[in-house]
C-alpha atoms as a PDB file:
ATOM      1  CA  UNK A   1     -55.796 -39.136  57.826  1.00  0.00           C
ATOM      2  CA  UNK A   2     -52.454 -38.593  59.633  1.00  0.00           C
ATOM      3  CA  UNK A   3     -51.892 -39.115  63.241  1.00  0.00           C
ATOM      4  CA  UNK A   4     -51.347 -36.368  65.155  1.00  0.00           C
ATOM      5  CA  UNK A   5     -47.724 -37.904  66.231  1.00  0.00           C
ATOM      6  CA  UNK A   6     -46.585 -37.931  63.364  1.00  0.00           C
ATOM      7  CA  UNK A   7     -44.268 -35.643  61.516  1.00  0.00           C
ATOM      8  CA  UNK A   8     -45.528 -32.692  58.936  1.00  0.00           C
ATOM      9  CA  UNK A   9     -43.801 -34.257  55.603  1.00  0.00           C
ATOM     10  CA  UNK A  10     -42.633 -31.547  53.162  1.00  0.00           C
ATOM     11  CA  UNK A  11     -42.332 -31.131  49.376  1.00  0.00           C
ATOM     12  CA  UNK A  12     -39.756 -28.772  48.711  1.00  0.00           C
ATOM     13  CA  UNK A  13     -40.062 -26.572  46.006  1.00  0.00           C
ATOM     14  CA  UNK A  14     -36.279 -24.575  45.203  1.00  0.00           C
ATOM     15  CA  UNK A  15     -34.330 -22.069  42.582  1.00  0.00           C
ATOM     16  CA  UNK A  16     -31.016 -24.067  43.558  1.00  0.00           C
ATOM     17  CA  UNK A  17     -29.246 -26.532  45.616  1.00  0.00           C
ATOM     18  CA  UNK A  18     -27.885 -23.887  48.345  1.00  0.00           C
ATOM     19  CA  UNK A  19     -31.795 -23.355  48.998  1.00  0.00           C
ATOM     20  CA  UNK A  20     -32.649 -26.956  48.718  1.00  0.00           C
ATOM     21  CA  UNK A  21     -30.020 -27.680  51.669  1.00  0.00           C
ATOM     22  CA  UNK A  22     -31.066 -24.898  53.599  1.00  0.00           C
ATOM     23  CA  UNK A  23     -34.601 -25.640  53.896  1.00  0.00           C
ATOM     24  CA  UNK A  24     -34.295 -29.306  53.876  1.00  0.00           C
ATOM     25  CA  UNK A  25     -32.262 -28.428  56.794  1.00  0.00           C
ATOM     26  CA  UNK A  26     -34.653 -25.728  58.711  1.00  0.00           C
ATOM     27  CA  UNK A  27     -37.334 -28.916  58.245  1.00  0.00           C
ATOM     28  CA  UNK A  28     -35.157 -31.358  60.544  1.00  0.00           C
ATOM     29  CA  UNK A  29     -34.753 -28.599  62.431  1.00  0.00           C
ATOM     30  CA  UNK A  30     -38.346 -27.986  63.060  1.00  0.00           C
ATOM     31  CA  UNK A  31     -38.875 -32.169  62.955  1.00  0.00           C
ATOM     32  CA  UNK A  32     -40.412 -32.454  60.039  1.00  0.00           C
ATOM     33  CA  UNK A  33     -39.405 -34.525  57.228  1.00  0.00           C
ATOM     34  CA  UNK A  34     -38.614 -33.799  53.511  1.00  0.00           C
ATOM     35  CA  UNK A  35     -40.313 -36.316  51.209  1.00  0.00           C
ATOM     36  CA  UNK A  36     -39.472 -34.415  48.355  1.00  0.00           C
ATOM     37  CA  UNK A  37     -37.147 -32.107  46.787  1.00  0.00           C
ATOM     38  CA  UNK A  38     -37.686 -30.411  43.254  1.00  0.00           C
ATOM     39  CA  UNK A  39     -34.696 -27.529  42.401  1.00  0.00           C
ATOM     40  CA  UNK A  40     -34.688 -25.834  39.412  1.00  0.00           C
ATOM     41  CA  UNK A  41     -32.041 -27.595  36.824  1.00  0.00           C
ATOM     42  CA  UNK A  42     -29.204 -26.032  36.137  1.00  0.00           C
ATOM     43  CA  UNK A  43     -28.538 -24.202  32.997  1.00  0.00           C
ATOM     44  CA  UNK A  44     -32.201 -22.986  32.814  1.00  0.00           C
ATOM     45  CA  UNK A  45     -32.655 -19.251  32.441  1.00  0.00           C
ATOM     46  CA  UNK A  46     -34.085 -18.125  35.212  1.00  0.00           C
ATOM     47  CA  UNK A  47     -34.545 -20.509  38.472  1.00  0.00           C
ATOM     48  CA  UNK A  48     -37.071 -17.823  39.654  1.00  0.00           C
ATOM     49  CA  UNK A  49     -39.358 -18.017  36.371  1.00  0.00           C
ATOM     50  CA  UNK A  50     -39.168 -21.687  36.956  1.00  0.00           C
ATOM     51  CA  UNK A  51     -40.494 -22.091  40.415  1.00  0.00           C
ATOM     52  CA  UNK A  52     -43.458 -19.589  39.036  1.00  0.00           C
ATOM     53  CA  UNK A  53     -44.111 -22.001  36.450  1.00  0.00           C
ATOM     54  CA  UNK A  54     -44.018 -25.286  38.303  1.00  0.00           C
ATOM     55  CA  UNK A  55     -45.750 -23.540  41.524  1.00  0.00           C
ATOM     56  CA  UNK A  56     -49.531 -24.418  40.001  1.00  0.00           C
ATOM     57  CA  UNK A  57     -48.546 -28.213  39.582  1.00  0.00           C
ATOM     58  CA  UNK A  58     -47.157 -28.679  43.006  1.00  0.00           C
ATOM     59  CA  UNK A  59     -49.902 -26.664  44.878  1.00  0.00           C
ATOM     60  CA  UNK A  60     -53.161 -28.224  42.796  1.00  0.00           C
ATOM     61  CA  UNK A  61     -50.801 -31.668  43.823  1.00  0.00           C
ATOM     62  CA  UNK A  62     -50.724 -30.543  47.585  1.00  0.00           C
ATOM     63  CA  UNK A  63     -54.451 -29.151  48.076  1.00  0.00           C
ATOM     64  CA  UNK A  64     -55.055 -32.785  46.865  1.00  0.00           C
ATOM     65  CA  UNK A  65     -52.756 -34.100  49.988  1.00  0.00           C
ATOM     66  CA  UNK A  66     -53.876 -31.658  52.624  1.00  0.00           C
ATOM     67  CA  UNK A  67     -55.738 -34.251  54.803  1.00  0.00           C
ATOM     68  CA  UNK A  68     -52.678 -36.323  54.524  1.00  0.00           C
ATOM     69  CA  UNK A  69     -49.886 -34.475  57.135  1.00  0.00           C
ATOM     70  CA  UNK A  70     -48.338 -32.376  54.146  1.00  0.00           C
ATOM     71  CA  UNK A  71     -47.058 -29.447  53.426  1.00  0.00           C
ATOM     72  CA  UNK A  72     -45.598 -27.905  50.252  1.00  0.00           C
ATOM     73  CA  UNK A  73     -42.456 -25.484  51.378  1.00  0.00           C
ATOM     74  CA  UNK A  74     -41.477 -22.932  48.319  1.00  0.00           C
ATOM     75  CA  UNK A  75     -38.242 -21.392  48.482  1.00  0.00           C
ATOM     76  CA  UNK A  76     -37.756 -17.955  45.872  1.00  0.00           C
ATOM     77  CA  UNK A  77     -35.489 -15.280  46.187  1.00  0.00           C
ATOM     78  CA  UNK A  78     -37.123 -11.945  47.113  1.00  0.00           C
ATOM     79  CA  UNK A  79     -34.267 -10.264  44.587  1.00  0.00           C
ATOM     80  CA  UNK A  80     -35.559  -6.445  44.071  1.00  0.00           C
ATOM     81  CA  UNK A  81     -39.163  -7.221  45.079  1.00  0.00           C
ATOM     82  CA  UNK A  82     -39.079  -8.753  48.410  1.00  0.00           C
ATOM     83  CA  UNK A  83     -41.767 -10.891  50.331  1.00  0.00           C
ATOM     84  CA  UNK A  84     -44.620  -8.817  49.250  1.00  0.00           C
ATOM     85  CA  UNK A  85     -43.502  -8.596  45.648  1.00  0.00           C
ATOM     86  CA  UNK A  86     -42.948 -12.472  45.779  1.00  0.00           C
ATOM     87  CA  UNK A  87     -46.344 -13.548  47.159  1.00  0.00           C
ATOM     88  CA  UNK A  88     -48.304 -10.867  44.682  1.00  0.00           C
ATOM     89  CA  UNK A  89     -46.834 -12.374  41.258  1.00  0.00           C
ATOM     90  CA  UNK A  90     -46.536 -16.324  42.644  1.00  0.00           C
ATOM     91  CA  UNK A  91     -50.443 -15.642  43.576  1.00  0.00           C
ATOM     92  CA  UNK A  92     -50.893 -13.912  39.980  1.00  0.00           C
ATOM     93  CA  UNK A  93     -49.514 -17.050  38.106  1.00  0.00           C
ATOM     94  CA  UNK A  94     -52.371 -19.121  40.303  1.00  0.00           C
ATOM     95  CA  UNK A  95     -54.815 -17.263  39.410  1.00  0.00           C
ATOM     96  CA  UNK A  96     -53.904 -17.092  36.142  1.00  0.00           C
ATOM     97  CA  UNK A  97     -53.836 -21.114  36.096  1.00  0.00           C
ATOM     98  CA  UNK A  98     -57.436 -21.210  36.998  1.00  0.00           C
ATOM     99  CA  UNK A  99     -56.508 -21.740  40.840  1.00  0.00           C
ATOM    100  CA  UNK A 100     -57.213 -19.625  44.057  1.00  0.00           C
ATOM    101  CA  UNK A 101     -54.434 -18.213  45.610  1.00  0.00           C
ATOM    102  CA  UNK A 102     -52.239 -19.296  48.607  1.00  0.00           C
ATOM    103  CA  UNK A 103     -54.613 -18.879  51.218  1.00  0.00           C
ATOM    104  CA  UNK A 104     -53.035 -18.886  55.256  1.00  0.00           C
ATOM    105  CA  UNK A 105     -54.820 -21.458  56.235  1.00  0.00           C
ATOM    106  CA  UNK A 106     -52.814 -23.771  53.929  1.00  0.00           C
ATOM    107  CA  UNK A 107     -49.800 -25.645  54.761  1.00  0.00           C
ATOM    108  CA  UNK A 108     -47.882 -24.023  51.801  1.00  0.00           C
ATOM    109  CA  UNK A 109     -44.823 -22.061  53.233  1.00  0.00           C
ATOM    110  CA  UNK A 110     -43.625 -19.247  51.567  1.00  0.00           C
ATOM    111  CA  UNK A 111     -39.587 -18.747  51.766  1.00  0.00           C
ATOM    112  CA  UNK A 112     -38.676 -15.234  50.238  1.00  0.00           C
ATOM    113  CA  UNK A 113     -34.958 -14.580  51.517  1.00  0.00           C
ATOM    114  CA  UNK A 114     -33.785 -11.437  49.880  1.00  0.00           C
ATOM    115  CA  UNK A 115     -32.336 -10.165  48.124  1.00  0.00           C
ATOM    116  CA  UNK A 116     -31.102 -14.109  48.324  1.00  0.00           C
ATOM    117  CA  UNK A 117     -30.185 -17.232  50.581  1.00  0.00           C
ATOM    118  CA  UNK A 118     -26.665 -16.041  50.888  1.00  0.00           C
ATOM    119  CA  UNK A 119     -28.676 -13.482  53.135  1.00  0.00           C
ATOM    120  CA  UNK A 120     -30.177 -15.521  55.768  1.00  0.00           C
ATOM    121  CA  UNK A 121     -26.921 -17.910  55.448  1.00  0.00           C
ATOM    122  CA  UNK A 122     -24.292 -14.795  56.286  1.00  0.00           C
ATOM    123  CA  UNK A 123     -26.996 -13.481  59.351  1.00  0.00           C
ATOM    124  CA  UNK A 124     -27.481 -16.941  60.899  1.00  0.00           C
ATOM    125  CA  UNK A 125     -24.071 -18.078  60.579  1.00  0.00           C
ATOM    126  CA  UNK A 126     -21.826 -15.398  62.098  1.00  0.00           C
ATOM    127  CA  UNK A 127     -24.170 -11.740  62.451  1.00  0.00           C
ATOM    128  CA  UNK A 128     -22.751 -10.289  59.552  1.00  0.00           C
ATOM    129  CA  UNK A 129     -26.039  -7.737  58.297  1.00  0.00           C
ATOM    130  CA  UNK A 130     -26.164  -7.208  54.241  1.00  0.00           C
ATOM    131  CA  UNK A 131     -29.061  -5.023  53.610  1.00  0.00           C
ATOM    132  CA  UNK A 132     -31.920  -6.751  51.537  1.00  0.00           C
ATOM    133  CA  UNK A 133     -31.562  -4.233  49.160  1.00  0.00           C
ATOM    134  CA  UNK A 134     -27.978  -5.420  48.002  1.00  0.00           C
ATOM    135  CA  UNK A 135     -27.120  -8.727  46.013  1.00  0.00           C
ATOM    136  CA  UNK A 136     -25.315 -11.119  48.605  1.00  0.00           C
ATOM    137  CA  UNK A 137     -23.989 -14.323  46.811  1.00  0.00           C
ATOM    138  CA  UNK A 138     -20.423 -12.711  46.292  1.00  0.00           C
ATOM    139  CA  UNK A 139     -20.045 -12.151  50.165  1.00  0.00           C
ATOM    140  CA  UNK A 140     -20.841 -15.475  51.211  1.00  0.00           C
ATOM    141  CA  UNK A 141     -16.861 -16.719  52.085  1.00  0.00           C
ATOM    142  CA  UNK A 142     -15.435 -19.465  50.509  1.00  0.00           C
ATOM    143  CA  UNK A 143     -14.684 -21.685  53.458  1.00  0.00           C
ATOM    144  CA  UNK A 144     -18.908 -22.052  54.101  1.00  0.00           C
ATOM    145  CA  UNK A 145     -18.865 -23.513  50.742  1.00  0.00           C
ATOM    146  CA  UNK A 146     -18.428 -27.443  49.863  1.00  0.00           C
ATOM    147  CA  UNK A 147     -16.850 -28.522  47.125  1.00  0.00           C
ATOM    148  CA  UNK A 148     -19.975 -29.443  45.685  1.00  0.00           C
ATOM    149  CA  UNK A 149     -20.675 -26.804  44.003  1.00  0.00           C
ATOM    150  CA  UNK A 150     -23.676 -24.713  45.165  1.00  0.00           C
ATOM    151  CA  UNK A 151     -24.194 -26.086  49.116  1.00  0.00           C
ATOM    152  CA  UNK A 152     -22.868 -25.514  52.286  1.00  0.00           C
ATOM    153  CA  UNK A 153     -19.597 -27.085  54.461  1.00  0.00           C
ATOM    154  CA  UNK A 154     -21.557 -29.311  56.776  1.00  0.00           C
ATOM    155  CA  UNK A 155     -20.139 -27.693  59.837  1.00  0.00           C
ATOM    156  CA  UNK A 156     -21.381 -24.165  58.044  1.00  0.00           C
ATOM    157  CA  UNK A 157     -25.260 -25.826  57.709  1.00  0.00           C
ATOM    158  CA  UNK A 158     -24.836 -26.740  61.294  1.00  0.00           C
ATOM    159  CA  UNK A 159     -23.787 -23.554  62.605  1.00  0.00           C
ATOM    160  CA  UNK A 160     -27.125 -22.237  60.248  1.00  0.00           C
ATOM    161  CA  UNK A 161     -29.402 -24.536  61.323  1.00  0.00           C
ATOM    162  CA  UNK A 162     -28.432 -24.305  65.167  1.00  0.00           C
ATOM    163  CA  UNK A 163     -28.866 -20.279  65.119  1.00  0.00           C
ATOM    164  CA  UNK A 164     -32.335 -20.853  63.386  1.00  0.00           C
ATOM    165  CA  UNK A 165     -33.862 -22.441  65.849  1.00  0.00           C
ATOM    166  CA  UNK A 166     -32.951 -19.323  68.296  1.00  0.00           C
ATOM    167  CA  UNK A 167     -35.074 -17.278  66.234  1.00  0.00           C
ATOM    168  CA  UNK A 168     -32.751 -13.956  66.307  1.00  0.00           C
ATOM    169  CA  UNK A 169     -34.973 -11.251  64.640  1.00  0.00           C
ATOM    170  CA  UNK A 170     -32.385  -8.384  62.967  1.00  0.00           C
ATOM    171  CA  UNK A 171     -35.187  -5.564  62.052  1.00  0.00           C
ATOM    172  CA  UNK A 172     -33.133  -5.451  59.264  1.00  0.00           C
ATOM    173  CA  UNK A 173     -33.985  -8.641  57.579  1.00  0.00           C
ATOM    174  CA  UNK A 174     -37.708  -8.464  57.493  1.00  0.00           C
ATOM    175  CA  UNK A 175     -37.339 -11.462  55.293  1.00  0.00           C
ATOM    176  CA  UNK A 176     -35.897 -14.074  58.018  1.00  0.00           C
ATOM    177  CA  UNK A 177     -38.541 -12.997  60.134  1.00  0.00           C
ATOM    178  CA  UNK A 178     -41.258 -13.566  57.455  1.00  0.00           C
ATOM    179  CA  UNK A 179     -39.582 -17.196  57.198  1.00  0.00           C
ATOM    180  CA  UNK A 180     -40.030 -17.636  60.855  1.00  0.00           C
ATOM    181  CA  UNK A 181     -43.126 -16.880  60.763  1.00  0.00           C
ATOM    182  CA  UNK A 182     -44.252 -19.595  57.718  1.00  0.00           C
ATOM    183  CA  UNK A 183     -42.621 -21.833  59.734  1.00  0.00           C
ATOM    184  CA  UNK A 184     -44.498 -20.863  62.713  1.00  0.00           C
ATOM    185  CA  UNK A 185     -47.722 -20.870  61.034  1.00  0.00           C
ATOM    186  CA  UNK A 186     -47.227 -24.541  59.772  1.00  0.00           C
ATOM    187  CA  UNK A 187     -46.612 -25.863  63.701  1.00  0.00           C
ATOM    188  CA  UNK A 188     -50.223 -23.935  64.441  1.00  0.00           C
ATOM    189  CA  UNK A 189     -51.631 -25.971  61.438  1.00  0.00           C
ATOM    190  CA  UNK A 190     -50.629 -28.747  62.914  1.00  0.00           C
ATOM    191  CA  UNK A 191     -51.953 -28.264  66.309  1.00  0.00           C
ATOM    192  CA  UNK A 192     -55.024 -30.542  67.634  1.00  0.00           C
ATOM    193  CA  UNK A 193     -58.049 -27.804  67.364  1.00  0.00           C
END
């Protein structure tokens, strides 16, 4: 059983590294602490179809920790579908695995930016709005990027993760605010009853 000082420890569960860094990120952020990090490899077809297919694993693997302080974080791009779209078919795949679906009183965290991370990543770090209906990778600028191909500058995950903890809602981004609000939901978990 996990004392109630102690901090929530996350598995994240990623389509890339730009994800991976942005939500290990939003976790120190929010004081919690990444034990874990699974990303999709590269080169495989579709990082989307493989956090569907590993999603079973990792929540039958966390339903087994939930007395223990954990919580499994999922990170998929909402693409064309969005949030809603997202939750439906990851659910579907559960259920279809024999499991029950994410239920809220779980300490699983559903990330859908859309129509991808370059999304929240453009808003937080300087206001600039793309609609959730357009593709947003080719906007994000050059100069946010590393040289490691597929991450942020340091300075640019700073700037991020400063303006996420001001929770700036655009009514635009319905999105952001549905990650806000997994990440509020996990500190109410959390809370002595």
């Amino acid at each position: 059983m996990a004392k109630k000082n102690e901090p929530l420890r996350i598995t994240l569960l990623c389509e890339d590294r730009m994800q991976e860094q942005f939500f290990a990120a939003i976790c120190e952020e929010e004081g919690w602490q990444v034990l874990d990090r699974r990303v999709a490899p590269k080169g495989v077809r579709s990082a989307e179809q493989w956090v569907r297919e590993q999603l079973p694993t990792w929540v039958l693997q966390y339903r087994k920790w939930r007395r223990e302080n954990r919580a499994l974080m999922v990170g998929i791009d909402g693409d064309k579908v969005g949030v809603p779209g997202r939750r439906d078919s990851l659910n579907a795949r559960l259920r279809g695995q024999g499991q029950a679906a994410m239920d809220p009183g779980e300490a699983i965290a559903l990330m859908v930016p859309t129509w991808s991370i370059e999304t929240w990543i453009l808003y937080l770090h300087h206001g600039e709005l793309v609609p959730e209906s357009e593709q947003s990778k080719d906007f994000l600028p050059a100069r946010l990027r590393a040289q490691e191909h597929g991450t942020l500058t340091r300075q640019a995950m700073r700037n991020v993760q400063s303006a996420w903890s001001r929770r700036e809602v655009h009514p635009d981004l319905p999105s952001l605010e549905a990650g806000w609000a997994e990440c509020r939901r996990l500190q109410l978990l959390r809370a002595p009853a």
